[in-house]
Protein backbone atom coordinates (compact mmCIF):
# COMPACT_ATOMS: atom_id res chain seq x y z
CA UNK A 1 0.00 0.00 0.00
CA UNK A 2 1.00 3.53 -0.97
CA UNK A 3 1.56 6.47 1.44
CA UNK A 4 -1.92 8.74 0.97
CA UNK A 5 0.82 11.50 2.03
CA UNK A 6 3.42 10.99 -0.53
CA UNK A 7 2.83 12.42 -3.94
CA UNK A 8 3.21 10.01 -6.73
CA UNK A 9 2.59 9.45 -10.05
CA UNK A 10 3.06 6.36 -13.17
CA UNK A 11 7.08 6.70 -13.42
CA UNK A 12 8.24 9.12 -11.05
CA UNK A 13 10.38 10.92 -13.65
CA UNK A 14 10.85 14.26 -11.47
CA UNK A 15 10.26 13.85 -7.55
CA UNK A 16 10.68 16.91 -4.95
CA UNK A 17 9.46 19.13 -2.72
CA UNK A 18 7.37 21.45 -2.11
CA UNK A 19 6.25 24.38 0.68
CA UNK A 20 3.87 27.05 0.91
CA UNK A 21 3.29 30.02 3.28
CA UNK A 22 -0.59 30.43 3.87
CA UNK A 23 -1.99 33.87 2.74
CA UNK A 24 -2.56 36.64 5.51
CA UNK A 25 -5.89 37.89 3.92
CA UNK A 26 -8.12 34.24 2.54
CA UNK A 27 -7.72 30.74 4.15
CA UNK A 28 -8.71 27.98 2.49
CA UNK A 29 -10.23 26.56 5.65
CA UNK A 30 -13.05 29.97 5.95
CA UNK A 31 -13.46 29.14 2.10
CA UNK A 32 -14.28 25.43 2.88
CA UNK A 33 -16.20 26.38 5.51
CA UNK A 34 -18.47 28.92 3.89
CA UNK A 35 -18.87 26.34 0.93
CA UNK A 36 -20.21 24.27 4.12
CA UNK A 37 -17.57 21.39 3.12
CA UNK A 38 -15.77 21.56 6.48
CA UNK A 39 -17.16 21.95 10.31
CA UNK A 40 -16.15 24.50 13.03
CA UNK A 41 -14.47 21.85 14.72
CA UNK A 42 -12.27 20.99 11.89
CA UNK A 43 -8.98 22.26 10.38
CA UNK A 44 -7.20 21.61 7.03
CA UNK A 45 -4.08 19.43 7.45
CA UNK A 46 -3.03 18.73 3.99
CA UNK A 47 -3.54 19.43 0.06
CA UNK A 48 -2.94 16.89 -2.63
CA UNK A 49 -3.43 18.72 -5.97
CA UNK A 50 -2.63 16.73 -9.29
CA UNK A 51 -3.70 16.20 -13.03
CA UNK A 52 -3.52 13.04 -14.69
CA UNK A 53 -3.41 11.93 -18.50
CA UNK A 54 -2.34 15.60 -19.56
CA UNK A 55 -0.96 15.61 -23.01
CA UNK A 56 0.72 19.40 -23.25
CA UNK A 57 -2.99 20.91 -22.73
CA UNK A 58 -3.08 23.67 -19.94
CA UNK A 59 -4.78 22.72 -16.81
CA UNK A 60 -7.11 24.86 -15.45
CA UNK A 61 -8.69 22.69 -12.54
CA UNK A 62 -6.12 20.01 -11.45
CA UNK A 63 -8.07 17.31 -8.95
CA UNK A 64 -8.03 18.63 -5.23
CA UNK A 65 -8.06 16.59 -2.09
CA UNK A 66 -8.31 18.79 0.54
CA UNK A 67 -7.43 16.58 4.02
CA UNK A 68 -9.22 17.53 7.29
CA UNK A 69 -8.88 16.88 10.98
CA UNK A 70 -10.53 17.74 14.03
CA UNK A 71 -9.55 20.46 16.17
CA UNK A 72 -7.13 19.72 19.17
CA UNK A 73 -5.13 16.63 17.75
CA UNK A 74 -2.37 16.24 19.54
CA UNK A 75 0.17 17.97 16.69
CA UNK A 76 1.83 15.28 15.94
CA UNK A 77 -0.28 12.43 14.39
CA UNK A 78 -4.19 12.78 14.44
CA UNK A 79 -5.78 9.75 14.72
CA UNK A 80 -8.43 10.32 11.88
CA UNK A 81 -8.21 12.47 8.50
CA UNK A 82 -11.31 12.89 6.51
CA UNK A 83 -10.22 13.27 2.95
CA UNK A 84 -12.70 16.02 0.31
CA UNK A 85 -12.46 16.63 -2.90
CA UNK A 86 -12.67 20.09 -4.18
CA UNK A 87 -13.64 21.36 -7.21
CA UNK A 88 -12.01 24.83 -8.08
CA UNK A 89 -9.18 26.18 -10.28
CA UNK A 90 -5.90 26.75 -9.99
CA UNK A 91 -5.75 30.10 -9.64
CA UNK A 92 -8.01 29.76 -6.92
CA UNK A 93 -6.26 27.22 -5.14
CA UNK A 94 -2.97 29.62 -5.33
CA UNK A 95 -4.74 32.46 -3.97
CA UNK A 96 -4.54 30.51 -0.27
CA UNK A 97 -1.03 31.11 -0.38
CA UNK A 98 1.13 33.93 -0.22
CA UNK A 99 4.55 32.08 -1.11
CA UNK A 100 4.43 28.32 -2.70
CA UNK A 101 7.86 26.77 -3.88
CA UNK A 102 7.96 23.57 -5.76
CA UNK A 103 11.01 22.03 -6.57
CA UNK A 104 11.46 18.74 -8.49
CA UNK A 105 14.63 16.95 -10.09
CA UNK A 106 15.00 14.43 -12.85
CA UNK A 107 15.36 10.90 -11.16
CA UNK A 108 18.55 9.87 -9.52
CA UNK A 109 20.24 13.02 -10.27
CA UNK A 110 22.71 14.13 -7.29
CA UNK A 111 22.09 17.74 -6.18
CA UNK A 112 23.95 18.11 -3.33
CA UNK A 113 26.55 21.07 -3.86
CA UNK A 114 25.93 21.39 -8.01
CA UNK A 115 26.30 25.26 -8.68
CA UNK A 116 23.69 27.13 -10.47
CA UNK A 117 24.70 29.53 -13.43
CA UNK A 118 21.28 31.72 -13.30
CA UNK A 119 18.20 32.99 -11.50
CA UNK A 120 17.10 30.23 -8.56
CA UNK A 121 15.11 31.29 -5.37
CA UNK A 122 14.74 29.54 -2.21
């Protein structure tokens, strides 16, 4: 059995990582809530967003999982996640965040101390 947690895909070509600050001013969870798709008592502790079977087309609403718990787990590992999915594009989905950085490298490749010659961030 897979890892729900670990993103994945047919071959793996590029794997990575990503990270995201959430925006100041719009939280996905109010936006989930006011859609009435999450409780009070809940809060959102993950995001799986993907496409699959894209041949070069742009993508305009990727598939969302949006993974809840319930208030008050213990911050380390809650004991149930209840798993929605969400229907909305992707410039919505970036408009939850006020920084996102996705990095991903070709398969196998050796990073560690290679020098970049050009713009990078991070």
């Amino acid at each position: 059995m897979h890892d729900v947690f670990s993103a994945r895909v047919q071959y793996n070509d590029f794997k990575g990582s990503v990270a995201a600050d959430q925006a100041d001013e719009i939280a996905l969870l109010k936006y989930l809530q006011d859609k009435g798709l999450a409780q009070e008592d809940e809060i959102v502790i993950g995001v799986r967003a993907g496409f699959n079977g894209n041949h070069g087309g742009e993508v305009q609403k990727p598939r969302i999982v949006v993974y809840l718990a319930a208030k008050g787990w213990d911050q380390v590992s809650p004991k149930k996640v209840r798993a929605i999915d969400i229907d909305m594009t992707t410039a919505k989905l970036f408009s939850f965040y006020k920084r996102f950085d996705l990095v991903m490298t070709y398969r196998g490749a050796d990073m560690d101390g290679v020098e970049v010659d050009g713009p990078h961030y991070g």
